[in-house]
N, C-alpha and C. Protein backbone atom coordinates (compact mmCIF):
# COMPACT_ATOMS: atom_id res chain seq x y z
N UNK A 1 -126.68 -60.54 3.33
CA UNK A 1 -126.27 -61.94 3.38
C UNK A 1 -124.75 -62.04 3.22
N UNK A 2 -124.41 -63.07 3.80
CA UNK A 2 -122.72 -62.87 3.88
C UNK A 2 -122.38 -63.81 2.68
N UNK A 3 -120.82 -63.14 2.17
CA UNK A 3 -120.02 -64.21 1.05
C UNK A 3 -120.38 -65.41 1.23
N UNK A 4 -120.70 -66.46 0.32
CA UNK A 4 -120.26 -68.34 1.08
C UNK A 4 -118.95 -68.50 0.91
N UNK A 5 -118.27 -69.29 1.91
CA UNK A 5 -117.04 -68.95 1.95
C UNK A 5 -116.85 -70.28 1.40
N UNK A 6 -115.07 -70.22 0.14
CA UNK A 6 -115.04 -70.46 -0.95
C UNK A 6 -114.25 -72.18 0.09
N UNK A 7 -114.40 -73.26 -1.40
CA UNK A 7 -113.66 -74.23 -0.74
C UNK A 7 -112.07 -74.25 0.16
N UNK A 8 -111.36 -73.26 -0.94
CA UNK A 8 -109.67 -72.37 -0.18
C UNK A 8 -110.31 -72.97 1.06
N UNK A 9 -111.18 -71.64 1.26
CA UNK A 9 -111.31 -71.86 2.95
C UNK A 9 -111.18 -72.54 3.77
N UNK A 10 -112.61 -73.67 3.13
CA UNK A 10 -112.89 -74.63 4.06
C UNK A 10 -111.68 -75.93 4.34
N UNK A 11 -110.82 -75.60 3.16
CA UNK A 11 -109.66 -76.36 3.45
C UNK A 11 -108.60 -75.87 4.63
N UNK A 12 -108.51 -74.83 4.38
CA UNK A 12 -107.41 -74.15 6.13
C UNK A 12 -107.70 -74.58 6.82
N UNK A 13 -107.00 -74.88 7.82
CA UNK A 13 -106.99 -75.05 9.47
C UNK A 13 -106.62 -74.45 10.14
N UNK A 14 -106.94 -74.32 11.71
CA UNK A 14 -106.89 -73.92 12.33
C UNK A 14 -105.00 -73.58 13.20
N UNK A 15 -104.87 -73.08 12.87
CA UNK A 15 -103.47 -72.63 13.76
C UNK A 15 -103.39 -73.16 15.30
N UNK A 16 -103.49 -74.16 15.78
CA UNK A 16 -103.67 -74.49 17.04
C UNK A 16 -102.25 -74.10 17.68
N UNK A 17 -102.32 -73.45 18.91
CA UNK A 17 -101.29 -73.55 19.22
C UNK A 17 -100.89 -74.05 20.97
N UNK A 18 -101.94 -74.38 21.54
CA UNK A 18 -102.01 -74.87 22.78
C UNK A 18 -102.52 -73.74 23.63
N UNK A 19 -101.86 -74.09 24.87
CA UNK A 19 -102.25 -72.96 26.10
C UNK A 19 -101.04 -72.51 26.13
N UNK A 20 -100.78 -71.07 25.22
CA UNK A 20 -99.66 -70.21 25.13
C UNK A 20 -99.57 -69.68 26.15
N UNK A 21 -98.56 -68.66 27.12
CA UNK A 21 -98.61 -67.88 28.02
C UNK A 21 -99.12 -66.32 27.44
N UNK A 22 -100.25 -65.44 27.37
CA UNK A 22 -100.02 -64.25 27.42
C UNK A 22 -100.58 -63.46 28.13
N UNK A 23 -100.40 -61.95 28.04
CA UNK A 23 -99.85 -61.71 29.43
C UNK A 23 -100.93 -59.71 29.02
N UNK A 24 -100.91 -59.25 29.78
CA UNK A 24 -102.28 -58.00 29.56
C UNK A 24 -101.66 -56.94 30.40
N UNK A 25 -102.11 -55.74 30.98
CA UNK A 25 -101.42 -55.12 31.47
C UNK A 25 -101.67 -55.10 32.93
N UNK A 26 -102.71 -56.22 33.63
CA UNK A 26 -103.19 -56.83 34.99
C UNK A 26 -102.70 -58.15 34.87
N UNK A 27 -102.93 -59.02 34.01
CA UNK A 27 -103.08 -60.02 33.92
C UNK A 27 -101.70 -61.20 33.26
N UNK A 28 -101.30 -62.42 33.65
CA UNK A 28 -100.97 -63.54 32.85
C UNK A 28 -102.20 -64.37 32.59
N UNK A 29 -101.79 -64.73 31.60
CA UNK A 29 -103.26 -65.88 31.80
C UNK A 29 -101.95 -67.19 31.14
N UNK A 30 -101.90 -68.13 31.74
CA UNK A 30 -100.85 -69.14 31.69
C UNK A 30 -101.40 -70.54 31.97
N UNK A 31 -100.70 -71.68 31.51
CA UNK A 31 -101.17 -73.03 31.83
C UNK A 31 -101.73 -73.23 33.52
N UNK A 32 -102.15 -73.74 34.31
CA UNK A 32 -101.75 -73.88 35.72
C UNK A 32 -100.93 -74.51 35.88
N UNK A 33 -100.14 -74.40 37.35
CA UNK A 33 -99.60 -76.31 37.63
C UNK A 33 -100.04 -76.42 39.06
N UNK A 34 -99.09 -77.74 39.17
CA UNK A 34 -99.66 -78.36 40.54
C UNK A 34 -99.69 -76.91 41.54
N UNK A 35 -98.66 -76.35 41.79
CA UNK A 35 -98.43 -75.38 42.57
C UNK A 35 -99.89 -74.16 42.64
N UNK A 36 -100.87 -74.36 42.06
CA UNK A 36 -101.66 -73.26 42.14
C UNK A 36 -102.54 -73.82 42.67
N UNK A 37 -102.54 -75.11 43.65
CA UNK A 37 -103.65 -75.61 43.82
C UNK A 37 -104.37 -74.91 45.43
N UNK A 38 -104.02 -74.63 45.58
CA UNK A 38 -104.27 -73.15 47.23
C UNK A 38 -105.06 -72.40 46.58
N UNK A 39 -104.44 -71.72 45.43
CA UNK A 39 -105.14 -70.25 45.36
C UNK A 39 -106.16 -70.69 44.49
N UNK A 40 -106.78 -71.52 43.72
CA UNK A 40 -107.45 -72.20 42.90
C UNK A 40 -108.63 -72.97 43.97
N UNK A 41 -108.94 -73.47 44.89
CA UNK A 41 -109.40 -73.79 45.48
C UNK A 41 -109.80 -72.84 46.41
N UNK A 42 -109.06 -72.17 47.56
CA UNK A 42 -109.10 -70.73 47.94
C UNK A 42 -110.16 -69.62 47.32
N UNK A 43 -109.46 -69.42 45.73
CA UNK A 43 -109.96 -67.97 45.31
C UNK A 43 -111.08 -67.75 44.28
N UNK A 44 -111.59 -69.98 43.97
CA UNK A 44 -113.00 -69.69 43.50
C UNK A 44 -113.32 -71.24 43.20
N UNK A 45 -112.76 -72.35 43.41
CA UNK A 45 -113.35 -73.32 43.31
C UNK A 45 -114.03 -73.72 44.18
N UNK A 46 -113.83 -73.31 45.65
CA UNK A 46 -114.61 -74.13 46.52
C UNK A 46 -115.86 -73.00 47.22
N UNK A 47 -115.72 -71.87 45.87
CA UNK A 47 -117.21 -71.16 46.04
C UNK A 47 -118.64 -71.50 45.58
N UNK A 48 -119.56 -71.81 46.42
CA UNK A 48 -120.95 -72.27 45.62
C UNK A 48 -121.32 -71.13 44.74
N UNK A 49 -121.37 -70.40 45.31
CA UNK A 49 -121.75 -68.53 44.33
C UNK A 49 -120.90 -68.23 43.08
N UNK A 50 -119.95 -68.89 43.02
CA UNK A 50 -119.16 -69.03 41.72
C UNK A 50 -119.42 -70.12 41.03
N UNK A 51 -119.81 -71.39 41.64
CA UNK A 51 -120.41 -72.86 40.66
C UNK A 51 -121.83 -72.89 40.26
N UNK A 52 -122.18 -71.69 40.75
CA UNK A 52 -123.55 -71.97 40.66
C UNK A 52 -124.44 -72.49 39.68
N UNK A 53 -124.11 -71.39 38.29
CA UNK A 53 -124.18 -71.57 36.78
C UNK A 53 -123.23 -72.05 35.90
N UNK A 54 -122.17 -73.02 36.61
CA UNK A 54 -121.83 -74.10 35.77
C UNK A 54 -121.49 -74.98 35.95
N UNK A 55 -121.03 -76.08 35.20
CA UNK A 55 -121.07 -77.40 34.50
C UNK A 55 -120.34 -78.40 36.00
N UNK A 56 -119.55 -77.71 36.64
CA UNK A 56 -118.67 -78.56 37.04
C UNK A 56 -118.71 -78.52 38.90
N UNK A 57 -119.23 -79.35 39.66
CA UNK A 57 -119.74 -79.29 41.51
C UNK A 57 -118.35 -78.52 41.70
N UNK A 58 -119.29 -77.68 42.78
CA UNK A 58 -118.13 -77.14 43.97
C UNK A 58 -117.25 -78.00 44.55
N UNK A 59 -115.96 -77.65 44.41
CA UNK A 59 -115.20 -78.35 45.19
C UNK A 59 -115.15 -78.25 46.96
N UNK A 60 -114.95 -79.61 47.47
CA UNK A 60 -115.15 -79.99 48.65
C UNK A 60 -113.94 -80.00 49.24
N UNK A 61 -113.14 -80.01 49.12
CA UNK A 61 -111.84 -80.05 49.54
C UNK A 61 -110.62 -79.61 48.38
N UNK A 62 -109.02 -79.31 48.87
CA UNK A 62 -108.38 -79.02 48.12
C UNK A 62 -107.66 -80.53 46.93
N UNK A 63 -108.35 -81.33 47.72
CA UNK A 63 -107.13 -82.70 46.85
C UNK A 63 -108.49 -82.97 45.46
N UNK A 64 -109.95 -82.35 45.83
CA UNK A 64 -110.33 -82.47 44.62
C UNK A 64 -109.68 -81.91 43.53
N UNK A 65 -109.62 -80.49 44.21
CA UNK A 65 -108.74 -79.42 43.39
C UNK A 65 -107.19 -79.94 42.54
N UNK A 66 -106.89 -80.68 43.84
CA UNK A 66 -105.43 -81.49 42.95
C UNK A 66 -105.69 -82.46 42.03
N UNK A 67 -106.74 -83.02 42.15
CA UNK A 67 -106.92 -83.94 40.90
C UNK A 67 -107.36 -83.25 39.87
N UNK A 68 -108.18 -82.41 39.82
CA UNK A 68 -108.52 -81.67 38.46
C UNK A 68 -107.60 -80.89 38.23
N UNK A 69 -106.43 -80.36 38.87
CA UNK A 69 -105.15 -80.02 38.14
C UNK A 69 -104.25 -80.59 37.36
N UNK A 70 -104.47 -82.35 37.88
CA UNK A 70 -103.75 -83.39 37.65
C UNK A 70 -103.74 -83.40 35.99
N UNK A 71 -105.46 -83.32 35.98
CA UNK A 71 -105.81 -83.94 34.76
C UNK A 71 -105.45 -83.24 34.12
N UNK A 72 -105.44 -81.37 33.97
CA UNK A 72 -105.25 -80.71 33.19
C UNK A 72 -103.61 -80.91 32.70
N UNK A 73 -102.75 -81.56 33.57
CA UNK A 73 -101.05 -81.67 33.32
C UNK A 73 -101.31 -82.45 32.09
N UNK A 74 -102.26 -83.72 31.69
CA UNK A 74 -102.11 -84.68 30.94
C UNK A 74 -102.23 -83.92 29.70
N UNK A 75 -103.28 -82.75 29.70
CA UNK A 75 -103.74 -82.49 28.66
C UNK A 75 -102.92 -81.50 28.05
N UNK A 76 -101.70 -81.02 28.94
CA UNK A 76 -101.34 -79.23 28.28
C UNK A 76 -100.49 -79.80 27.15
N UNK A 77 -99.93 -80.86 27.15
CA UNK A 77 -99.17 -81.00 25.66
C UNK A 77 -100.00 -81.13 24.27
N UNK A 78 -101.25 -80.97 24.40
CA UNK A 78 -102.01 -81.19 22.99
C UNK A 78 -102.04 -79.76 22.65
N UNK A 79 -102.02 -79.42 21.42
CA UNK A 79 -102.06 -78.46 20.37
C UNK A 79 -103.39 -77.58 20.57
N UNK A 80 -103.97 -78.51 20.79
CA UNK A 80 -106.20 -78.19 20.47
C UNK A 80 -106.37 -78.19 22.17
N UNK A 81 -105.84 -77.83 23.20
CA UNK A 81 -106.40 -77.94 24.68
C UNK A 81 -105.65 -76.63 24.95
N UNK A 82 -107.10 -75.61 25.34
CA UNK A 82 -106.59 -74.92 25.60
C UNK A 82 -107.27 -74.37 27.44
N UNK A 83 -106.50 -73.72 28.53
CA UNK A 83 -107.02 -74.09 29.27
C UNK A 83 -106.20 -72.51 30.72
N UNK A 84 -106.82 -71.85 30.48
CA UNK A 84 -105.60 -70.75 31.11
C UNK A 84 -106.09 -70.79 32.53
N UNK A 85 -105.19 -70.52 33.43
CA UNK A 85 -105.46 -69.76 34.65
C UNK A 85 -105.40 -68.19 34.46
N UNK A 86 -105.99 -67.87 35.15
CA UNK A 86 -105.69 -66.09 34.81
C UNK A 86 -105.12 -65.70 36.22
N UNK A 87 -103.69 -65.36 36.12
CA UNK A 87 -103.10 -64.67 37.10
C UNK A 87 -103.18 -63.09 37.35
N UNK A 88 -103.19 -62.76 38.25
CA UNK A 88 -103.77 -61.66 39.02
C UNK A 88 -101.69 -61.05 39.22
N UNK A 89 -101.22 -60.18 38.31
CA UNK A 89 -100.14 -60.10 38.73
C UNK A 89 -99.99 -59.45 40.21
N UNK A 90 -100.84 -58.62 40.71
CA UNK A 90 -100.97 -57.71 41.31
C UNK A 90 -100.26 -58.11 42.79
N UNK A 91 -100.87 -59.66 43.22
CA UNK A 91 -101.22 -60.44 43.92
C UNK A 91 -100.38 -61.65 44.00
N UNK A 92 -99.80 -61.84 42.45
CA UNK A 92 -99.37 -62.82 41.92
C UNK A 92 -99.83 -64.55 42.11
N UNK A 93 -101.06 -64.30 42.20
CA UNK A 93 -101.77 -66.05 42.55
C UNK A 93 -103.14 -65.77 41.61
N UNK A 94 -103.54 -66.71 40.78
CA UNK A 94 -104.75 -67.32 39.79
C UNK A 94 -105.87 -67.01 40.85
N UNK A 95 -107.00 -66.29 40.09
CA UNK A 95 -108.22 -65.97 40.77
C UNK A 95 -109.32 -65.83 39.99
N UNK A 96 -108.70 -67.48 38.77
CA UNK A 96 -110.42 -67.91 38.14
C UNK A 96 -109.45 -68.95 36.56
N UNK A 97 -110.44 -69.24 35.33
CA UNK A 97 -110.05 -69.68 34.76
C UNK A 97 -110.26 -69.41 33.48
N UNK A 98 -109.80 -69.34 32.59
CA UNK A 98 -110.70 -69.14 30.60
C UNK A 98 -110.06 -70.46 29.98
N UNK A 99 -110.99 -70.59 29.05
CA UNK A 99 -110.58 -72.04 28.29
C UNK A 99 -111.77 -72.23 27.37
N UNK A 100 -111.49 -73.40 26.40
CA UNK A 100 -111.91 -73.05 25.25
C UNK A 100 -113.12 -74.82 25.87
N UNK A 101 -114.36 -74.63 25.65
CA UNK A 101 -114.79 -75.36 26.16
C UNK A 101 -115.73 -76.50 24.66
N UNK A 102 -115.70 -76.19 23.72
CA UNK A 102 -116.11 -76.78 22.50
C UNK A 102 -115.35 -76.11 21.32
N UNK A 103 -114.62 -76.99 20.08
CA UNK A 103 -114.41 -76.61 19.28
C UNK A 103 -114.90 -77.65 17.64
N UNK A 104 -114.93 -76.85 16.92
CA UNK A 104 -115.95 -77.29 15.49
C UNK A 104 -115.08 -77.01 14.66
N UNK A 105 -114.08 -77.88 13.96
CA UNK A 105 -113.21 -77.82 13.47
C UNK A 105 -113.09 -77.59 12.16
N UNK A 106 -114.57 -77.93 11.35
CA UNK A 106 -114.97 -78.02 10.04
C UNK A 106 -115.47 -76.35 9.88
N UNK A 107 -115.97 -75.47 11.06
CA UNK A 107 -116.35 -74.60 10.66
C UNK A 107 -114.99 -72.86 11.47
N UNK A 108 -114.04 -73.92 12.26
CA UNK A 108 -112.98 -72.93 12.88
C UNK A 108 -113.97 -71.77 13.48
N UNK A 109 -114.63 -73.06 14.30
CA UNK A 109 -115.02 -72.40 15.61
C UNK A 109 -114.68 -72.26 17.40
N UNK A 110 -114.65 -71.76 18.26
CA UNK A 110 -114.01 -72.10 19.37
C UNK A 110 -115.24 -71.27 20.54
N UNK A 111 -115.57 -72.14 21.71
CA UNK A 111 -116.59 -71.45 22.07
C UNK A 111 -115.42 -71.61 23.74
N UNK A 112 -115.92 -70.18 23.85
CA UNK A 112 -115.20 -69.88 25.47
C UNK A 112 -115.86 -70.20 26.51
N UNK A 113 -115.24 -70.65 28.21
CA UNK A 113 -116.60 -70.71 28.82
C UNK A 113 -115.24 -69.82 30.05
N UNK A 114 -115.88 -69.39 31.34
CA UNK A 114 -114.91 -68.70 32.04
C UNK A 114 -115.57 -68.56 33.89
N UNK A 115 -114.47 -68.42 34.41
CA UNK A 115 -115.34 -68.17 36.20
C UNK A 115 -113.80 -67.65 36.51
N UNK A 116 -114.31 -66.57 37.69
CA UNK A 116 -113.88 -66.17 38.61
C UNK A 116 -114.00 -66.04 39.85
N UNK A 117 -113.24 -65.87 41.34
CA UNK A 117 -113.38 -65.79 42.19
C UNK A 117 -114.45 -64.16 42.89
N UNK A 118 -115.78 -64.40 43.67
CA UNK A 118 -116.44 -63.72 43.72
C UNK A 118 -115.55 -62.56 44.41
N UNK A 119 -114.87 -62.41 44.95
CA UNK A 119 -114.04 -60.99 45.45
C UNK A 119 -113.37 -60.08 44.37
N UNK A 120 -113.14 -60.87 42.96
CA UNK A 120 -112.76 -60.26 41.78
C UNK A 120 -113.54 -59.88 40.99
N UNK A 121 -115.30 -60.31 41.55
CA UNK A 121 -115.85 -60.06 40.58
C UNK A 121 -115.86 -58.10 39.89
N UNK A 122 -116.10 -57.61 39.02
CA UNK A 122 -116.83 -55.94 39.11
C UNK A 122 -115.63 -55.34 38.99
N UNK A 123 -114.21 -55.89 38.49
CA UNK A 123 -113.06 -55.33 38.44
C UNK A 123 -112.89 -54.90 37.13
N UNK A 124 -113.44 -55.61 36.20
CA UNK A 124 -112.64 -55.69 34.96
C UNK A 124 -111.77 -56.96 34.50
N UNK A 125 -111.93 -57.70 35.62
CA UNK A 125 -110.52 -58.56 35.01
C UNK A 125 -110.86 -59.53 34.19
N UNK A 126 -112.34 -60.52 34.16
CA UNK A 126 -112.43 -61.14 33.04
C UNK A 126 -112.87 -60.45 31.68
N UNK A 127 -113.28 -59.48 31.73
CA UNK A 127 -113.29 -58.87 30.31
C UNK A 127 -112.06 -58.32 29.89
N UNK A 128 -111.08 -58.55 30.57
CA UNK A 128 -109.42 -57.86 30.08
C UNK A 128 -109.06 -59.44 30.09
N UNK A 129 -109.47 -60.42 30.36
CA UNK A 129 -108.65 -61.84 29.77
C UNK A 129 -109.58 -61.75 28.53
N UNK A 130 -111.30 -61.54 28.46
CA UNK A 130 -111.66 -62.20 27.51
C UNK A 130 -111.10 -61.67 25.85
N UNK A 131 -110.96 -60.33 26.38
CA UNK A 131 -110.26 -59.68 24.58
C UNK A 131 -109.28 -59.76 24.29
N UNK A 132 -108.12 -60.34 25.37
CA UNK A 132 -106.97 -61.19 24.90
C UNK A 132 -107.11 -62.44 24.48
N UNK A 133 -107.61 -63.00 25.05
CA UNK A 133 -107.93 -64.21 24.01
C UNK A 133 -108.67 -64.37 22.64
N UNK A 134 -109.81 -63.41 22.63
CA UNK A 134 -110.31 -63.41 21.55
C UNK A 134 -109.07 -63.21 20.60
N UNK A 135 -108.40 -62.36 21.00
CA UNK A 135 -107.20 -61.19 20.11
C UNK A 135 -106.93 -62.29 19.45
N UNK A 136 -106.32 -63.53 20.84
CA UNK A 136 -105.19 -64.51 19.90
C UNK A 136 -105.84 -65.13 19.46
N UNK A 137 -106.97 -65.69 19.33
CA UNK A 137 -107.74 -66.81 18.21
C UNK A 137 -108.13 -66.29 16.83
N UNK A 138 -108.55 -65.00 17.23
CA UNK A 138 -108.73 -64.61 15.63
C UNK A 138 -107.39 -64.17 15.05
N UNK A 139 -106.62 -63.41 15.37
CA UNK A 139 -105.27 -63.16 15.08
C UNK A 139 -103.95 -64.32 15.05
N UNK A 140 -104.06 -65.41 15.54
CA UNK A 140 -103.00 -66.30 16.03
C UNK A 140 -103.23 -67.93 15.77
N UNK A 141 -104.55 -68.19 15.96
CA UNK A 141 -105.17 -69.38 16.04
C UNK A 141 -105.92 -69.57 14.73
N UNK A 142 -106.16 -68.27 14.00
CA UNK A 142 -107.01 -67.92 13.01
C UNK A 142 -108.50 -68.27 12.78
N UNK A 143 -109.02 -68.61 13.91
CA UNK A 143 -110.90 -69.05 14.16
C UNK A 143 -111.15 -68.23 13.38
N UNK A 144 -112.66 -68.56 12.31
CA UNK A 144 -113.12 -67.94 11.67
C UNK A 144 -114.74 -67.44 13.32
N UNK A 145 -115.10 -68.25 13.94
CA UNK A 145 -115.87 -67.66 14.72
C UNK A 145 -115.77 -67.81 16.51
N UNK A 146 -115.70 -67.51 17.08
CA UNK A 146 -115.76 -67.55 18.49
C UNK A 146 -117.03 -67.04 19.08
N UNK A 147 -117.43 -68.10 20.08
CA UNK A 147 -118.90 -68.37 20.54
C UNK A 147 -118.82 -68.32 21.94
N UNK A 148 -119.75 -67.61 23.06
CA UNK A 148 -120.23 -68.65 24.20
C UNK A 148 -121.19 -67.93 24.80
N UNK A 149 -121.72 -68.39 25.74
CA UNK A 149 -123.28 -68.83 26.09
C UNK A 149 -123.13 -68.80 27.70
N UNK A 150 -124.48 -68.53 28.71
CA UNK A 150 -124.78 -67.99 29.73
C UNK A 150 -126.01 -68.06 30.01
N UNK A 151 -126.72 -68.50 31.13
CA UNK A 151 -127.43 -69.01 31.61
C UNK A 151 -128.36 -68.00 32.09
N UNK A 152 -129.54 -67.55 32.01
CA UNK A 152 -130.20 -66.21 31.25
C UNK A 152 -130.25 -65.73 32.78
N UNK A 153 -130.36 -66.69 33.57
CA UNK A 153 -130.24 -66.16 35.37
C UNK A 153 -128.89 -65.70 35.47
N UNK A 154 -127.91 -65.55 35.05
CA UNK A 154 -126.65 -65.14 35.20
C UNK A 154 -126.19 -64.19 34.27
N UNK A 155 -127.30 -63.17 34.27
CA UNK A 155 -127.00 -61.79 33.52
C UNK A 155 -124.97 -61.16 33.24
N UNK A 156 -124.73 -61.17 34.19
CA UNK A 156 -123.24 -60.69 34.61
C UNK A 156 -122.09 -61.28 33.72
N UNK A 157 -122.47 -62.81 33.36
CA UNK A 157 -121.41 -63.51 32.66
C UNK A 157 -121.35 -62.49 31.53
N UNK A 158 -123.07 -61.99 30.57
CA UNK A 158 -123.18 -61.53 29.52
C UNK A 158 -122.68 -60.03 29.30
N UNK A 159 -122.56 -59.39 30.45
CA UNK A 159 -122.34 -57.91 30.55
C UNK A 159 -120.63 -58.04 30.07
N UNK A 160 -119.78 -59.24 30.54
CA UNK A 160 -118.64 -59.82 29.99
C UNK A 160 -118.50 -59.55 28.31
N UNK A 161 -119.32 -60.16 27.78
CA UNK A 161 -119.34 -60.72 26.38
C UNK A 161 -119.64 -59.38 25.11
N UNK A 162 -120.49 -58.99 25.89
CA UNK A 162 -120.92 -57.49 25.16
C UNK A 162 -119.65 -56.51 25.83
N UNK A 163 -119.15 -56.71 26.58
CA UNK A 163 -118.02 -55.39 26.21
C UNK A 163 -117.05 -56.17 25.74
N UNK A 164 -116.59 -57.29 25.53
CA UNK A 164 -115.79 -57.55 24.54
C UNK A 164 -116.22 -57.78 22.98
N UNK A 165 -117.20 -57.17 22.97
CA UNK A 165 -117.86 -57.13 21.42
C UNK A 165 -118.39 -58.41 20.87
N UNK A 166 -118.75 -59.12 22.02
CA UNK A 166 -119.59 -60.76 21.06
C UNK A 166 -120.89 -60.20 20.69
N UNK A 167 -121.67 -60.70 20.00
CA UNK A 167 -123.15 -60.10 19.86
C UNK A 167 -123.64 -60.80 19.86
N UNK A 168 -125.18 -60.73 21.04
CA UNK A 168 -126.05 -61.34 21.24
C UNK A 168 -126.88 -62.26 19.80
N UNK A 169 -126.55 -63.30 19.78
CA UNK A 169 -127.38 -64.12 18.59
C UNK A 169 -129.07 -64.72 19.43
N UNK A 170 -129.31 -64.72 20.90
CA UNK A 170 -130.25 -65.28 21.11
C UNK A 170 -130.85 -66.57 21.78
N UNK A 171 -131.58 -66.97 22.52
CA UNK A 171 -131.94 -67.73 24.02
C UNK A 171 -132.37 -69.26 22.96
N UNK A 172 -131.43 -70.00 23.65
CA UNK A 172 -131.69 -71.45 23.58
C UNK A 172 -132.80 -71.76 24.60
N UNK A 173 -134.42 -72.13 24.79
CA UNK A 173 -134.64 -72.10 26.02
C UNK A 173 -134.58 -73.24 25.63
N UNK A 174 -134.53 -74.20 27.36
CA UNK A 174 -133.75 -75.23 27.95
C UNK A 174 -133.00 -75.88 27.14
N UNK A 175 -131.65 -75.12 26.67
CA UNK A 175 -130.77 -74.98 26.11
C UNK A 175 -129.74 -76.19 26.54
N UNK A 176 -129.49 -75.64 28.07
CA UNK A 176 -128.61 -76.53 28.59
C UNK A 176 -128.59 -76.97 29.82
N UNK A 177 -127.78 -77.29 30.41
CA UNK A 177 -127.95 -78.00 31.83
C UNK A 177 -126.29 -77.32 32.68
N UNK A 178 -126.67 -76.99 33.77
CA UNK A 178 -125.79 -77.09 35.75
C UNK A 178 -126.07 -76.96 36.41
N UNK A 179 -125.57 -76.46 37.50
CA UNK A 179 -125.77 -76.92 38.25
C UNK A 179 -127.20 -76.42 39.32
N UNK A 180 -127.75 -75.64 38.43
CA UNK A 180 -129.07 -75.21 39.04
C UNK A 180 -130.28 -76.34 38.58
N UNK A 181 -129.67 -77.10 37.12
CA UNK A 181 -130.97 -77.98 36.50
C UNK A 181 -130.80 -77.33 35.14
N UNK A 182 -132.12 -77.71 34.66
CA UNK A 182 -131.79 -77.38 32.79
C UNK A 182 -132.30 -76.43 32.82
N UNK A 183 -131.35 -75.07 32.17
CA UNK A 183 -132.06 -73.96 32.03
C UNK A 183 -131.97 -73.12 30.05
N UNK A 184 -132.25 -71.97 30.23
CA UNK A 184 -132.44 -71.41 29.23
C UNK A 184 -131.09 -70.59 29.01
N UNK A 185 -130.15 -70.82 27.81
CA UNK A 185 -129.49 -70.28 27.86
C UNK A 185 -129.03 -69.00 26.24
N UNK A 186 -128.13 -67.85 26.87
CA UNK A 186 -128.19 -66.84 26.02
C UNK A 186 -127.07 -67.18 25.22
N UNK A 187 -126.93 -67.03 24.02
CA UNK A 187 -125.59 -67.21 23.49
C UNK A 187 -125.23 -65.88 22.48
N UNK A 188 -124.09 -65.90 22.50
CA UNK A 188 -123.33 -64.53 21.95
C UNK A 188 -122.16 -65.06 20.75
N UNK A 189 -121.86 -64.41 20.30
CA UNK A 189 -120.91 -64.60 19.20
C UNK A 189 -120.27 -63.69 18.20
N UNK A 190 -119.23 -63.88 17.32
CA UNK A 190 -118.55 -62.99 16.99
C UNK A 190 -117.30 -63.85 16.15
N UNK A 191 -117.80 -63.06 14.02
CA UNK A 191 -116.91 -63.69 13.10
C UNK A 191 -115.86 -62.95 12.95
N UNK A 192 -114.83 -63.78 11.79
CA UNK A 192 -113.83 -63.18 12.02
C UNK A 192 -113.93 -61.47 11.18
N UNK A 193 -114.69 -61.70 10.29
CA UNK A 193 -114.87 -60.54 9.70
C UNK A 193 -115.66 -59.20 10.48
N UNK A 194 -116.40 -59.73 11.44
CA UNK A 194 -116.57 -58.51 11.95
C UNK A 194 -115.67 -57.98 12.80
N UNK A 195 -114.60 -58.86 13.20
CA UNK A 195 -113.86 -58.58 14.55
C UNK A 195 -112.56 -57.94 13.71
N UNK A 196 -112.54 -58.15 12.55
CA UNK A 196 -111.37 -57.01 11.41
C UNK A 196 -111.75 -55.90 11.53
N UNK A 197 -113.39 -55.86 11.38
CA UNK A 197 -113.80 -54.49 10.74
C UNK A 197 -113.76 -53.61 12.35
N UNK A 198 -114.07 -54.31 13.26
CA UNK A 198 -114.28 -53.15 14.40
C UNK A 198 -112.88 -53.06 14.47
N UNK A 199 -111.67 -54.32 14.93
CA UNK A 199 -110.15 -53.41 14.83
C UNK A 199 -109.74 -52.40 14.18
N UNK A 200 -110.41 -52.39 12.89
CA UNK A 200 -110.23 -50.85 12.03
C UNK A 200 -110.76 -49.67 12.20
N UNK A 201 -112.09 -49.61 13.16
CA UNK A 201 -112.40 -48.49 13.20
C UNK A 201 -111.16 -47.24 14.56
């Protein structure tokens, strides 16, 4: 059974620090702006095979794409919005997204949700954004837990999560809802204390 963690604690907060730029040895993962709205639309929004298992319709055109960039401009000055493109230096154009899609402030939690463009899929590249970010929330942001979840038909998101060391906690069935309908979903997770102890080994 774990410590209960002492009031100290529950008084800290969270280190918010926005949508920082950092950067991997493939990868930036950076705010977007208007300017990425080609390769963002292009390199996985206006894929059905990439929307399939989540929250948000395929885009139909690129000016959808510009409006949901729009919105994200309003939001990059808040502290608590966090929202990356992941640039592909290689290439130098965004070919998917990570962002923090629920946060629980009382318990300094942050749950990730993420997509990429299907030609990137089997590379490596979202599991080399996802352990940079983890890095900076537990290290930077100071989350005591980081969470997220996958739609039990979409095995692949999870093969993600387990090599960045989340651990399977177990199936919400009809958990949640996208764009397939309400399905059963897997969720994974990972405290801050275990994510010390594996940096040490």
């Amino acid at each position: 059974m774990r410590v209960q963690k002492d009031r100290k604690w529950e008084e800290n907060q969270m280190n918010h620090a926005g949508t920082v730029t950092l950067e991997t040895e493939r990868l930036k993962l950076r705010a977007l702006v208007p300017e990425d709205v080609t390769a963002m639309f292009d390199n996985w929004a206006k894929e059905e095979e990439v929307t399939k298992f989540l929250t948000w319709p395929t885009h139909t055109s690129a000016e959808v794409t510009k409006e949901v960039l729009n919105s994200w401009m309003k939001e990059y000055g808040k502290k608590d919005f966090y929202q990356w493109g992941i640039e592909l230096r290689a290439i130098k154009q965004v070919v998917g997204t990570i962002s923090v899609v629920h946060i629980k402030e009382d318990i300094k939690e942050v749950e990730i949700g993420y997509c990429i463009g299907s030609k990137f899929w089997n590379q490596g590249i979202m599991s080399e954004a996802l352990k940079e970010i983890m890095r900076f929330f537990f290290e930077e942001v100071k989350v005591n837990r980081i969470t997220a979840r996958h739609d039990t038909n979409n095995p692949n998101s999870g093969h993600v999560m387990r090599a960045c060391g989340l651990k399977f906690e177990g199936i919400h069935l009809q958990g949640d809802i996208n764009n397939t309908g309400v399905c059963d979903v897997a969720v994974y997770g990972l405290v801050a204390d275990d994510y010390i102890w594996i940096k040490s080994q």
